[in-house]
C-alpha atoms as a PDB file:
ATOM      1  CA  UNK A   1    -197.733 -52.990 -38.121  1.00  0.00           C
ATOM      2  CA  UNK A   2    -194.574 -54.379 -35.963  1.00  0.00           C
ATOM      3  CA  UNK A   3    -191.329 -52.673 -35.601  1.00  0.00           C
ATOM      4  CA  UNK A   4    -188.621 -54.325 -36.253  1.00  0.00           C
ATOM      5  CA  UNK A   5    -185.254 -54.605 -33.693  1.00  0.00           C
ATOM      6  CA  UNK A   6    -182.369 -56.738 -33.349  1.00  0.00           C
ATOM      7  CA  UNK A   7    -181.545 -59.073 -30.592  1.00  0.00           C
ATOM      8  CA  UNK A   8    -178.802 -56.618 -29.101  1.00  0.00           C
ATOM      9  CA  UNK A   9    -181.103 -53.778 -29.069  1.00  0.00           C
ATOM     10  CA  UNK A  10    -183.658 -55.258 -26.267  1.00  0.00           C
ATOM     11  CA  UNK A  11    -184.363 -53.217 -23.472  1.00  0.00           C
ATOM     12  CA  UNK A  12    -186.627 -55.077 -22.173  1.00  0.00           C
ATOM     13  CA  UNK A  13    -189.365 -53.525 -19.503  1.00  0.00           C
ATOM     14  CA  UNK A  14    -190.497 -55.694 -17.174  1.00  0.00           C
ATOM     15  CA  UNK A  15    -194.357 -54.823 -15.911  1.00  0.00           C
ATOM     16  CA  UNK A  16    -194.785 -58.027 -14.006  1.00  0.00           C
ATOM     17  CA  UNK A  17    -192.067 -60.197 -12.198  1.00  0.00           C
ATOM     18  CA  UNK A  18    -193.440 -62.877  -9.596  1.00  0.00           C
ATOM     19  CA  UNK A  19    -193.254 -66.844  -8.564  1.00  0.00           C
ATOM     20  CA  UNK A  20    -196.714 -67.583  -8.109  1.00  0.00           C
ATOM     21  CA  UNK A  21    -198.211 -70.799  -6.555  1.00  0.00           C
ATOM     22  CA  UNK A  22    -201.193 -72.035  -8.399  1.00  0.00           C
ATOM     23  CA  UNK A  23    -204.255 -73.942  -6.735  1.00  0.00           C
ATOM     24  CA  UNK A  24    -205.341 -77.287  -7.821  1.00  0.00           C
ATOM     25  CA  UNK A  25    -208.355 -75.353  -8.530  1.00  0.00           C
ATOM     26  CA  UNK A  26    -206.653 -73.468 -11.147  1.00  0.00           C
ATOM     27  CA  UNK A  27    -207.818 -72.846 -14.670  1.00  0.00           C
ATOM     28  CA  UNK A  28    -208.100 -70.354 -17.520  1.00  0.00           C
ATOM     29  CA  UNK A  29    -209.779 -70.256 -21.086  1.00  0.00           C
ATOM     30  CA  UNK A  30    -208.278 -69.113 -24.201  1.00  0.00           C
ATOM     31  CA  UNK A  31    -206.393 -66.044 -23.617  1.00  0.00           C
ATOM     32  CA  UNK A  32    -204.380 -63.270 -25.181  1.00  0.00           C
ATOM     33  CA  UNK A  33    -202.067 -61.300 -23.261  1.00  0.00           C
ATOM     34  CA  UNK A  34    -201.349 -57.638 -24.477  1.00  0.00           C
ATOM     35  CA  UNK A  35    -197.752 -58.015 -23.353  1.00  0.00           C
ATOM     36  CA  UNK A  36    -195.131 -60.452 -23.730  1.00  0.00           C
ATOM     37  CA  UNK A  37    -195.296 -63.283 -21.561  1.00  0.00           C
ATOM     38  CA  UNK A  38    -192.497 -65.825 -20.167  1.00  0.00           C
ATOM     39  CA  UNK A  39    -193.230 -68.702 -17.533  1.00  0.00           C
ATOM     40  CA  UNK A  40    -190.738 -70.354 -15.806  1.00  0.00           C
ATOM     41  CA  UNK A  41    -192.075 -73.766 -14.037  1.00  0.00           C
ATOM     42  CA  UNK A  42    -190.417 -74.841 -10.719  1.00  0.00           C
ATOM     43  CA  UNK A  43    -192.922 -77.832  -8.971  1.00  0.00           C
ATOM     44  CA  UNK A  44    -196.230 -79.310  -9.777  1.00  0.00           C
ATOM     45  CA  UNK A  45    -198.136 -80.372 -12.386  1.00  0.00           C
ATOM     46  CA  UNK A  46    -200.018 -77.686 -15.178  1.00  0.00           C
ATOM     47  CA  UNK A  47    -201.228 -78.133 -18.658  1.00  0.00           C
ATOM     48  CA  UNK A  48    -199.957 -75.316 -20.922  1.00  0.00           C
ATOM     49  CA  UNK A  49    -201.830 -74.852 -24.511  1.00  0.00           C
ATOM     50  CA  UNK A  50    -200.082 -72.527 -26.909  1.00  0.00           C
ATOM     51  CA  UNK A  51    -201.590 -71.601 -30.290  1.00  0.00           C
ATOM     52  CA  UNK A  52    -203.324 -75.426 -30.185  1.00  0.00           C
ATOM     53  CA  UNK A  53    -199.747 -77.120 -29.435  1.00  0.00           C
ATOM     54  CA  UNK A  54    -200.393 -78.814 -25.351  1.00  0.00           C
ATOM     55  CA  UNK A  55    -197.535 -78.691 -22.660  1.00  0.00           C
ATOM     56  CA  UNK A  56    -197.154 -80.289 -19.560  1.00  0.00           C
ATOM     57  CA  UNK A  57    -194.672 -78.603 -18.004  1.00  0.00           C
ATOM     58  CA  UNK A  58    -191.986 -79.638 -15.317  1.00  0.00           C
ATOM     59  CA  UNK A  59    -189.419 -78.175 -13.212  1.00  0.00           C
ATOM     60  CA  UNK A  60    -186.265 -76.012 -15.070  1.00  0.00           C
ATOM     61  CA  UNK A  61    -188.862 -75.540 -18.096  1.00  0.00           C
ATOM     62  CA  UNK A  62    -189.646 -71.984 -19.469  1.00  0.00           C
ATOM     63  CA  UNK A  63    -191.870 -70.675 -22.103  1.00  0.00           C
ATOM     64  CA  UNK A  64    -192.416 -67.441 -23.580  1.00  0.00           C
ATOM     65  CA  UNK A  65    -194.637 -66.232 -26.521  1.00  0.00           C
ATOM     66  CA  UNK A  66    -196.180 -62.811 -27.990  1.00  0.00           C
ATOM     67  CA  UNK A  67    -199.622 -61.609 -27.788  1.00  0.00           C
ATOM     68  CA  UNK A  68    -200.245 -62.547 -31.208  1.00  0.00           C
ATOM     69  CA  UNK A  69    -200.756 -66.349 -29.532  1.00  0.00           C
ATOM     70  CA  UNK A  70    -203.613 -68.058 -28.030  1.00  0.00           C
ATOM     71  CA  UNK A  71    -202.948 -70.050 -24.685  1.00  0.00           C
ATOM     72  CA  UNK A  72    -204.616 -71.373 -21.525  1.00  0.00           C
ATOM     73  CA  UNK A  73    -203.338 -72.868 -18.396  1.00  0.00           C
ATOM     74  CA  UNK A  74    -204.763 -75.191 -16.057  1.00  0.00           C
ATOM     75  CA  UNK A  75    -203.600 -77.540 -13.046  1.00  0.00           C
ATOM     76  CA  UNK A  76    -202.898 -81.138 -13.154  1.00  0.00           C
ATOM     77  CA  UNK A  77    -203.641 -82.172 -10.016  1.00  0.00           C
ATOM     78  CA  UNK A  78    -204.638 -81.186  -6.586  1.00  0.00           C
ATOM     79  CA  UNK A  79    -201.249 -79.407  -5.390  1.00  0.00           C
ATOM     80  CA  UNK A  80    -201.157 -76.715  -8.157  1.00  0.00           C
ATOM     81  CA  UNK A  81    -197.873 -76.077  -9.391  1.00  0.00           C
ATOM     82  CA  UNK A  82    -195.486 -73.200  -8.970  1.00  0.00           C
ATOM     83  CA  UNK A  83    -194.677 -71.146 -11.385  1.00  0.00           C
ATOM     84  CA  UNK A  84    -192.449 -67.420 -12.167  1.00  0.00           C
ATOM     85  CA  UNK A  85    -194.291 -65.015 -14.581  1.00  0.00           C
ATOM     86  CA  UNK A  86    -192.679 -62.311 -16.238  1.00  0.00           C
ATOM     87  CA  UNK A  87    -194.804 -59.410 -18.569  1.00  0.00           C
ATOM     88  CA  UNK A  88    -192.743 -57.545 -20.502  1.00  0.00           C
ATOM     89  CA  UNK A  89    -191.733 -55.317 -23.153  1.00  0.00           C
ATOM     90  CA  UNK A  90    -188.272 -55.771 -25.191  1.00  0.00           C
ATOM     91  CA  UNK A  91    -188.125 -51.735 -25.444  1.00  0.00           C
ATOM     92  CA  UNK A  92    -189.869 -48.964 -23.167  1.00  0.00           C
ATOM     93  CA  UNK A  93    -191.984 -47.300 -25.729  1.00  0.00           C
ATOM     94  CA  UNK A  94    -194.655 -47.889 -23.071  1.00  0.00           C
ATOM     95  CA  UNK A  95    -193.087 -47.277 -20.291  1.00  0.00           C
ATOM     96  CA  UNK A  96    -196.369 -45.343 -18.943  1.00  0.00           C
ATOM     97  CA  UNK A  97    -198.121 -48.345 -18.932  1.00  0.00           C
ATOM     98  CA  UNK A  98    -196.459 -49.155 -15.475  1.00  0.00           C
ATOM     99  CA  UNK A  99    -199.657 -51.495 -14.092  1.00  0.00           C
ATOM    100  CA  UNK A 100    -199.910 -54.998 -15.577  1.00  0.00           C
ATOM    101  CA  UNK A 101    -202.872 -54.980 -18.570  1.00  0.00           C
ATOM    102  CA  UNK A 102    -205.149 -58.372 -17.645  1.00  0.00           C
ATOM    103  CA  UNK A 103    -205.092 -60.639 -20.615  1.00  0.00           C
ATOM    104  CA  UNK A 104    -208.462 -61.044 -22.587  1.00  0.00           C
ATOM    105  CA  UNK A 105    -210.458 -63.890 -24.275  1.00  0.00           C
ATOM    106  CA  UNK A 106    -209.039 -64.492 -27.849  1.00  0.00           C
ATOM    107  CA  UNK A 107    -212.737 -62.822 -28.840  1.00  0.00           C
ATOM    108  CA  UNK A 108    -212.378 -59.569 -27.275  1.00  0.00           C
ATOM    109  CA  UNK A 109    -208.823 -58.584 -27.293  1.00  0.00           C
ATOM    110  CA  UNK A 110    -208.377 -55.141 -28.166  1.00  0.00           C
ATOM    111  CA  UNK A 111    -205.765 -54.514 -30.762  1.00  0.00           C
ATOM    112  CA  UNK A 112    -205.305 -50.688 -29.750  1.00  0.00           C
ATOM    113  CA  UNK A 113    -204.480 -51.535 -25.938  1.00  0.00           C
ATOM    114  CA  UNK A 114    -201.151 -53.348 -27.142  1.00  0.00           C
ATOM    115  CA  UNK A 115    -198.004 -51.624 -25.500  1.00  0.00           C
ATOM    116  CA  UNK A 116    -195.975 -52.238 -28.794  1.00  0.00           C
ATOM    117  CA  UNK A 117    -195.690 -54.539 -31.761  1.00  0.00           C
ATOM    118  CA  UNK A 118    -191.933 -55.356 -32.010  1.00  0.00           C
ATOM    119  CA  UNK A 119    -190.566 -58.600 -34.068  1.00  0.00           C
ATOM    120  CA  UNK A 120    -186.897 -59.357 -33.438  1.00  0.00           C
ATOM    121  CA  UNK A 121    -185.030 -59.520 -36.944  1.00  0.00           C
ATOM    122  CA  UNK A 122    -182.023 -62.006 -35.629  1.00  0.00           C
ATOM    123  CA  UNK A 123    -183.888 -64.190 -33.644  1.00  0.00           C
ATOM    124  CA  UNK A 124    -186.584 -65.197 -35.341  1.00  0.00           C
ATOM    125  CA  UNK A 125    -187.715 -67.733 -32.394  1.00  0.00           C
ATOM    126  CA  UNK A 126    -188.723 -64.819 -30.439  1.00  0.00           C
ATOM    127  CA  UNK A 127    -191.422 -63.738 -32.711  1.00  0.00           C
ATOM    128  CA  UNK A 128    -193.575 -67.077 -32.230  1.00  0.00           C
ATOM    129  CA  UNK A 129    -194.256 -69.657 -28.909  1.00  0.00           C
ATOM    130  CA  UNK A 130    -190.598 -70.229 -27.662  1.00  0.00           C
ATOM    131  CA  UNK A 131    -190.119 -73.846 -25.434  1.00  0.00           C
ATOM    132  CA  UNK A 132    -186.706 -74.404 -23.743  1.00  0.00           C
ATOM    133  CA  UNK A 133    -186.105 -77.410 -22.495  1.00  0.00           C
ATOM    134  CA  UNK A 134    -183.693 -76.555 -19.439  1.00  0.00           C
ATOM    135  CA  UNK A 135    -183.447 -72.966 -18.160  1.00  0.00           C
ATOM    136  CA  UNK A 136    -182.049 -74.446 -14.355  1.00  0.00           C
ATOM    137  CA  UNK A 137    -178.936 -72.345 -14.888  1.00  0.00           C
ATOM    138  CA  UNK A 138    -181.237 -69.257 -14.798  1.00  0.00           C
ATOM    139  CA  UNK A 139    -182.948 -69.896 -11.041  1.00  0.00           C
ATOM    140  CA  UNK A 140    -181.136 -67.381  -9.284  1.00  0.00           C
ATOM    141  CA  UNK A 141    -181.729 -64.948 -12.103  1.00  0.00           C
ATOM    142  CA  UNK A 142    -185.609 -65.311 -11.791  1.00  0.00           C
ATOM    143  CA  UNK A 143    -184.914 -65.060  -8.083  1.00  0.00           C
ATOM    144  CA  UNK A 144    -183.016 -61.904  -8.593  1.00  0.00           C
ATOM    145  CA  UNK A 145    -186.021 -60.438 -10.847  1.00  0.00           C
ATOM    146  CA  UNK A 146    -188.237 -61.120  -8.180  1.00  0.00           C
ATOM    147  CA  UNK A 147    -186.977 -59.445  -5.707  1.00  0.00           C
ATOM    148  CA  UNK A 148    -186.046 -56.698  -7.770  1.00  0.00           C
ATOM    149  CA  UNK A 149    -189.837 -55.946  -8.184  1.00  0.00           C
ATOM    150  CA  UNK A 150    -191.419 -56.861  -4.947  1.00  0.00           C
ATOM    151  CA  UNK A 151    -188.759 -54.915  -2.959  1.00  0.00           C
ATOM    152  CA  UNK A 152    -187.804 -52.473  -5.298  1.00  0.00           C
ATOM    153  CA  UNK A 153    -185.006 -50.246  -4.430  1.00  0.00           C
ATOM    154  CA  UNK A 154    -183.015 -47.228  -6.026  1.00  0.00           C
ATOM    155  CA  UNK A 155    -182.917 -47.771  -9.947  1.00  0.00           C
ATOM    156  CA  UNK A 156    -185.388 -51.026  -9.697  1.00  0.00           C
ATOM    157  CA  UNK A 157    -186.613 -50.267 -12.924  1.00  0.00           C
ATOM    158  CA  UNK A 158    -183.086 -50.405 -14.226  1.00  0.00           C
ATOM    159  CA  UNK A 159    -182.255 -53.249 -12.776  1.00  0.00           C
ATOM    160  CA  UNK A 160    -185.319 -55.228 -13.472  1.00  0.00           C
ATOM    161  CA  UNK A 161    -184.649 -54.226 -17.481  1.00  0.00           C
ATOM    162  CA  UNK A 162    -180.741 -55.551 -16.986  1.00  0.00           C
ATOM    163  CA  UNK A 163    -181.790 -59.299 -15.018  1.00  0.00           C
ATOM    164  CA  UNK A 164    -184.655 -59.950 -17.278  1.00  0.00           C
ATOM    165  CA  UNK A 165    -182.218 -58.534 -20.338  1.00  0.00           C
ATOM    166  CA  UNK A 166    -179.502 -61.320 -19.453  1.00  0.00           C
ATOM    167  CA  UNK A 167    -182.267 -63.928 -19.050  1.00  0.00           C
ATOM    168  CA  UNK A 168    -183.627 -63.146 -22.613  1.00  0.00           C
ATOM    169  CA  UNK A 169    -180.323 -63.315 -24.070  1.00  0.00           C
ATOM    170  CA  UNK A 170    -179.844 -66.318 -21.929  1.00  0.00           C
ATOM    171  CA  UNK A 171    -182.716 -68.144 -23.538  1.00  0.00           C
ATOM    172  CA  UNK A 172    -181.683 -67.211 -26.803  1.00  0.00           C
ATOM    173  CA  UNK A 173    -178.305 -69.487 -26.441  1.00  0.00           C
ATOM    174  CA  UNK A 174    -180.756 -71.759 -25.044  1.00  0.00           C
ATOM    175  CA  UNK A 175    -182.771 -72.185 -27.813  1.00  0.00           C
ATOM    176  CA  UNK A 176    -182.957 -75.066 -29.436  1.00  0.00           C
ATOM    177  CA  UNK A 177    -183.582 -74.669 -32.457  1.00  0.00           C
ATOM    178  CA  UNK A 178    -180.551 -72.590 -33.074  1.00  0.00           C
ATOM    179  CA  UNK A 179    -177.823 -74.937 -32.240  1.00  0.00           C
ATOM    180  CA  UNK A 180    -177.408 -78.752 -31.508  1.00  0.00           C
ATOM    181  CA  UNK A 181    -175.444 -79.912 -28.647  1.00  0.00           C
ATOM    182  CA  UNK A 182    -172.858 -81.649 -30.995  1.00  0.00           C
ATOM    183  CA  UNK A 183    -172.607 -78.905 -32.775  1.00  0.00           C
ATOM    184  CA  UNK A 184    -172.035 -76.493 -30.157  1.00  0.00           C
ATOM    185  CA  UNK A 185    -169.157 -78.942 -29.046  1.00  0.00           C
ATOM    186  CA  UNK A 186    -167.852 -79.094 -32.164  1.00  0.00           C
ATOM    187  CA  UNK A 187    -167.895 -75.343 -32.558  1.00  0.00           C
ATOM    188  CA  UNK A 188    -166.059 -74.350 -28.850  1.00  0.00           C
ATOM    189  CA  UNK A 189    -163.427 -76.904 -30.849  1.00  0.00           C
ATOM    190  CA  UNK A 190    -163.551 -74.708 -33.848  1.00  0.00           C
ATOM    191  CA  UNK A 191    -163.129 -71.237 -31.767  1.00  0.00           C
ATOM    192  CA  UNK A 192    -159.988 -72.751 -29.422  1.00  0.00           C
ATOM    193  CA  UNK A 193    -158.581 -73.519 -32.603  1.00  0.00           C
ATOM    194  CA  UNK A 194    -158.837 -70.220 -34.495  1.00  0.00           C
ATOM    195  CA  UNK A 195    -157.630 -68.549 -31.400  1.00  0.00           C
ATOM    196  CA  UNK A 196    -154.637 -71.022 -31.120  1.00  0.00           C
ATOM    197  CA  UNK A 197    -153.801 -70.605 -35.020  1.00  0.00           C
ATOM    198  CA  UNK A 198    -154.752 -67.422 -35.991  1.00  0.00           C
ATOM    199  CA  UNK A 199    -151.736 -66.609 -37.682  1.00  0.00           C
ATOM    200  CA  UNK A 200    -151.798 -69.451 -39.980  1.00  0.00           C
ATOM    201  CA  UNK A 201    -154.146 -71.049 -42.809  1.00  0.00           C
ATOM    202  CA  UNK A 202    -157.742 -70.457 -41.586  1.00  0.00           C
ATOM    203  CA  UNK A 203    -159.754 -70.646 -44.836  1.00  0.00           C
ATOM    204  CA  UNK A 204    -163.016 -72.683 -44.173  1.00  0.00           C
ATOM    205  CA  UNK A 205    -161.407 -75.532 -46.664  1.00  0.00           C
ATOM    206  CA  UNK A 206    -158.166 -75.355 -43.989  1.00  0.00           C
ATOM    207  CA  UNK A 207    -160.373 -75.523 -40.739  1.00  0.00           C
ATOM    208  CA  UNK A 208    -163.255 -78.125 -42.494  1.00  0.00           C
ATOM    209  CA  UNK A 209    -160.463 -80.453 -43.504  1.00  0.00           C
ATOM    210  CA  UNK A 210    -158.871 -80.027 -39.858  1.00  0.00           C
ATOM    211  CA  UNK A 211    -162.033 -81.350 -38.300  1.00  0.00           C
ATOM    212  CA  UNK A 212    -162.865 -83.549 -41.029  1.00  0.00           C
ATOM    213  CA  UNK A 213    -166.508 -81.806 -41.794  1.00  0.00           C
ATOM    214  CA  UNK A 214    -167.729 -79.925 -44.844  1.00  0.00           C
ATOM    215  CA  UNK A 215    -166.608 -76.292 -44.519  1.00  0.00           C
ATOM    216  CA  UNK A 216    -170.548 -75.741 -45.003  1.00  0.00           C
ATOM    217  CA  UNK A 217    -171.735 -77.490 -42.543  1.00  0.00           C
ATOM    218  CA  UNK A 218    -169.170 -76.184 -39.855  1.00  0.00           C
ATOM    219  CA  UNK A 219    -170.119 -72.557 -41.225  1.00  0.00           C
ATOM    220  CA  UNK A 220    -173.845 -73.557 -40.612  1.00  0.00           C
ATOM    221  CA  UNK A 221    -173.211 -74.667 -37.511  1.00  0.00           C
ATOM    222  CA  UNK A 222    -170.871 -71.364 -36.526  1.00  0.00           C
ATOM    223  CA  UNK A 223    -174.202 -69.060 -37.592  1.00  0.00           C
ATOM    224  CA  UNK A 224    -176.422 -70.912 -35.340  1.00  0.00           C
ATOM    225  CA  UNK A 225    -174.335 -70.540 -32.268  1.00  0.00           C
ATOM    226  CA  UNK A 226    -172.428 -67.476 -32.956  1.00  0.00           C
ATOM    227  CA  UNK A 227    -174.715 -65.420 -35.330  1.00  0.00           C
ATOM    228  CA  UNK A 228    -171.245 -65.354 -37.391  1.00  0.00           C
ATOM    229  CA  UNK A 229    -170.383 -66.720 -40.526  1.00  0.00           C
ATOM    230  CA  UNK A 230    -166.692 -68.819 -40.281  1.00  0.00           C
ATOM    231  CA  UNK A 231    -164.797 -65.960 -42.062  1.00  0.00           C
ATOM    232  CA  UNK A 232    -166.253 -63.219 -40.023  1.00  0.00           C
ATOM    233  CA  UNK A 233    -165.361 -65.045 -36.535  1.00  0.00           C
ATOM    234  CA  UNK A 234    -161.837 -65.964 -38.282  1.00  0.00           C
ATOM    235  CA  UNK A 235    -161.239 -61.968 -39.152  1.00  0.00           C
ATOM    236  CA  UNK A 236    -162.858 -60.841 -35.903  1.00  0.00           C
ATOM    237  CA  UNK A 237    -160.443 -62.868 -33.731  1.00  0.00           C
ATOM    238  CA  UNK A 238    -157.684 -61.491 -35.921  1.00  0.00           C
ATOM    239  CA  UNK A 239    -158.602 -58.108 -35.064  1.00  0.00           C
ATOM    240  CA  UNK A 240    -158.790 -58.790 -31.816  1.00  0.00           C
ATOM    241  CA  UNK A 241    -155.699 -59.724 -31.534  1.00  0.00           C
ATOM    242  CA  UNK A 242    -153.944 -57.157 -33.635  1.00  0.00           C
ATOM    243  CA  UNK A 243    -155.995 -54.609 -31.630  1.00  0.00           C
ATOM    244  CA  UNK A 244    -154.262 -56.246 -28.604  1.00  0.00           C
ATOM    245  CA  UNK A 245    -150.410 -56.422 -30.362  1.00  0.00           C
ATOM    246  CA  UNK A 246    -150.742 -52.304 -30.955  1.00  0.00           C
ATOM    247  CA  UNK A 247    -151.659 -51.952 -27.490  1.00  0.00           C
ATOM    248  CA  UNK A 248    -148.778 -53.943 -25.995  1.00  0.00           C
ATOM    249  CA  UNK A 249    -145.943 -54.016 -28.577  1.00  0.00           C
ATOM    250  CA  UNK A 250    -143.925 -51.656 -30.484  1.00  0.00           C
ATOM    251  CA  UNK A 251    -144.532 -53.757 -33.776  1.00  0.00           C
ATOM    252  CA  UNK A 252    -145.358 -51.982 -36.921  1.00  0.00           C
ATOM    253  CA  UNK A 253    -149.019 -51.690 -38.009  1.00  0.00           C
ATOM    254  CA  UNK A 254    -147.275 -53.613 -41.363  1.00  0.00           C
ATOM    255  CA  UNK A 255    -145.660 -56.628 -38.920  1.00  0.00           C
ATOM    256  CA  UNK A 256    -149.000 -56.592 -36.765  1.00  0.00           C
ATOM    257  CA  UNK A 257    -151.472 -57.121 -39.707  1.00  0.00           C
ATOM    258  CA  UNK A 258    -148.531 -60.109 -40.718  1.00  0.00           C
ATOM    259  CA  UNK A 259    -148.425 -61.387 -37.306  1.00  0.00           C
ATOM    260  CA  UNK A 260    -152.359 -61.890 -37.332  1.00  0.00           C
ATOM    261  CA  UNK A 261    -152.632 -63.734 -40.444  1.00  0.00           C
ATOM    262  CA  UNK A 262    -153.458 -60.914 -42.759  1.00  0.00           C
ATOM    263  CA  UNK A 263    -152.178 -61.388 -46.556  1.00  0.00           C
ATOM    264  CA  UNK A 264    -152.680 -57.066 -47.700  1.00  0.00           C
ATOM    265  CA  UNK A 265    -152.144 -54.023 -45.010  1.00  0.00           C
ATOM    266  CA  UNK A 266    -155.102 -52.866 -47.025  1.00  0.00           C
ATOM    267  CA  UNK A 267    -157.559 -55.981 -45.926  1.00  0.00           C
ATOM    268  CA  UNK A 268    -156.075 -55.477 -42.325  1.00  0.00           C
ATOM    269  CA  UNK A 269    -157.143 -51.669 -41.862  1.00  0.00           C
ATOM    270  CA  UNK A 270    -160.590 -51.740 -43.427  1.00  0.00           C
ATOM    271  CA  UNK A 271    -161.124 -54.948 -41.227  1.00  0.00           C
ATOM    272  CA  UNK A 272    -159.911 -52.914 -38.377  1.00  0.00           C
ATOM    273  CA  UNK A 273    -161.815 -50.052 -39.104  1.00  0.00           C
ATOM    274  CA  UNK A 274    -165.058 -51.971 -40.037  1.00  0.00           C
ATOM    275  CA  UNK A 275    -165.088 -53.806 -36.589  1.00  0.00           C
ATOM    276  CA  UNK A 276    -163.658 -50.296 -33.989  1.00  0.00           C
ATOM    277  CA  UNK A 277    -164.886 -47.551 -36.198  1.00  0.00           C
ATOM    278  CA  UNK A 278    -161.101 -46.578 -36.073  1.00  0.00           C
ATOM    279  CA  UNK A 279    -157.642 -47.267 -38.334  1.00  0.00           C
ATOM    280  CA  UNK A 280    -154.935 -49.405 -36.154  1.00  0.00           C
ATOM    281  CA  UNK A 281    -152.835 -46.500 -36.254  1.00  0.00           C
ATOM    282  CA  UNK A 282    -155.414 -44.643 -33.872  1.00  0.00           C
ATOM    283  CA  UNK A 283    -154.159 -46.924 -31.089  1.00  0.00           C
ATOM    284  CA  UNK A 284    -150.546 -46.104 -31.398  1.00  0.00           C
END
C-alpha cells in the first residue's frame, strides 16, 4: 500500500548520483529498480524501453519512473552514450538503506526490499514513466549533484536532498503535460496583469474578457501552471500586497483591505488569516 504526499513535501534522498559513460557493448533485460530512478542523457545514442513504450534518447532529455515500471536500456551504436543516473527516495523513511539496491528482472523482484511506496497526490505525472523533452537548463544542477556525492563534504547528505529537490521541482514545471507553451505565455500575461490591477475588477468574466478567452479555459490553464485556480491567485496576490501595505504604511486595516480590491473587511481578514495563519492586525 503507497503513502500518499504532496509535491511540496519531497525530501527527496538521493542513494545514487553519477554521469556514467556507457559502452557500445552495453545492454540490459527487463528490469525493476527498487528505488526511483531518473536519467538524464548528455551524448550518444541508447534505446530506452519503459513499461513497453521505446525511447531513443538525445542530449538535454531526462526520464524518470517508479519501481512499479518495467524498462531496459541498451546502446545504439559503437560509442555508448553518456548518461547521469540518479536513485532516489522523495522522503528518508529509508534512510538506512544508504548503499544503492541493484535492480532485478521483472520475475524476481522482491516486493519487501522496496525502500518506500510513496504516490505524489498533486502531481500525478510523478506516479507513472515521466519524459521531458528539454531539461538543458538543469546541467549544472546534475553537475552540482554529482559532485555532491562523489566528493562529499560537511552536510552532503543535505545538500544532495536540496539539488536533487530543486531538480524534481524543476521537472515538474517542465512537464509537459501540465502546461502548453501558449498557455504558459498567456498565463505570465495573466499574472503581470493581476499584479498591475489588483485593486480593480478581477473576476474571471473581467480578466477572460480582457484577454479575449473563456474565463474557463484561462482558469484551466492557471491550474496547470500554477496549481491555482484564477480566484485563488487573484486573492493571494491581494494578500500579498495588503500584507506588504501594513508593513510599510500607516493605512487602516479598513483602507488596506479597500486599497487591495477587497469588497467586505470580513472577506479581507479570513483571506488574510487563511493564507499567514494570522489577522492583518498582527502585523501592525
Amino acid at each position: 500500500m503507497s503513502n500518499s504526499i504532496k509535491l511540496d513535501d519531497i525530501k527527496p534522498y538521493v542513494r545514487y548520483a553519477k554521469i556514467l559513460h556507457m559502452n557500445g557493448d552495453y545492454s540490459t533485460q527487463d528490469m525493476r529498480a527498487y528505488d526511483n530512478r531518473l536519467l538524464y542523457f548528455f551524448t550518444g545514442n541508447a534505446k530506452l524501453v519503459i513499461d513497453s513504450v521505446t525511447y531513443y534518447p538525445e542530449r538535454g532529455q531526462c526520464f524518470m519512473w517508479t519501481p512499479d515500471s518495467v524498462y531496459s536500456l541498451s546502446a545504439e551504436s559503437h560509442d555508448g552514450f553518456t548518461v547521469m543516473v540518479v536513485n532516489f527516495d522523495y522522503t528518508f523513511s529509508a534512510r538506512h538503506i544508504s548503499l544503492c539496491v541493484p535492480p532485478a528482472s521483472k520475475d524476481n523482484f522482491d516486493e519487501a526490499l522496496r525502500p518506500e511506496n510513496i504516490t505524489i497526490s498533486d502531481m500525478p505525472e510523478f506516479n507513472s514513466p515521466l519524459f521531458i523533452r528539454d531539461m538543458h537548463n538543469s546541467e549544472f544542477d546534475f553537475h552540482c549533484l554529482e559532485n555532491e556525492f562523489v566528493s562529499p563534504q560537511r552536510n552532503y547528505v543535505s545538500m544532495l536532498s536540496a539539488i536533487m529537490q530543486k531538480i524534481l521541482l524543476t521537472t515538474a514545471r517542465q512537464s509537459g503535460t501540465r502546461a502548453s507553451i501558449g498557455s504558459t505565455s498567456l498565463i505570465l500575461s495573466v499574472i503581470e496583469y493581476i499584479h498591475k490591477n489588483y485593486a480593480g475588477d478581477l473576476s474571471n468574466a473581467a480578466i477572460g474578457q480582457h484577454f479575449n478567452y473563456h474565463p474557463n479555459y484561462i482558469n484551466r490553464c492557471m491550474l496547470a501552471n500554477t496549481g491555482q485556480s484564477l480566484h485563488q491567485y487573484v486573492v493571494n496576490a491581494r494578500v500579498l500586497k495588503a500584507l506588504e501595505l501594513l508593513q510599510t504604511t500607516d493605512l487602516s486595516v479598513t483602507e488596506i483591505s479597500r486599497e487591495v480590491g477587497f469588497k467586505s473587511i470580513k472577506h479581507f481578514s479570513q483571506s488574510f488569516k487563511r493564507c499567514y495563519n494570522y489577522s492583518p492586525t498582527h502585523f501592525r
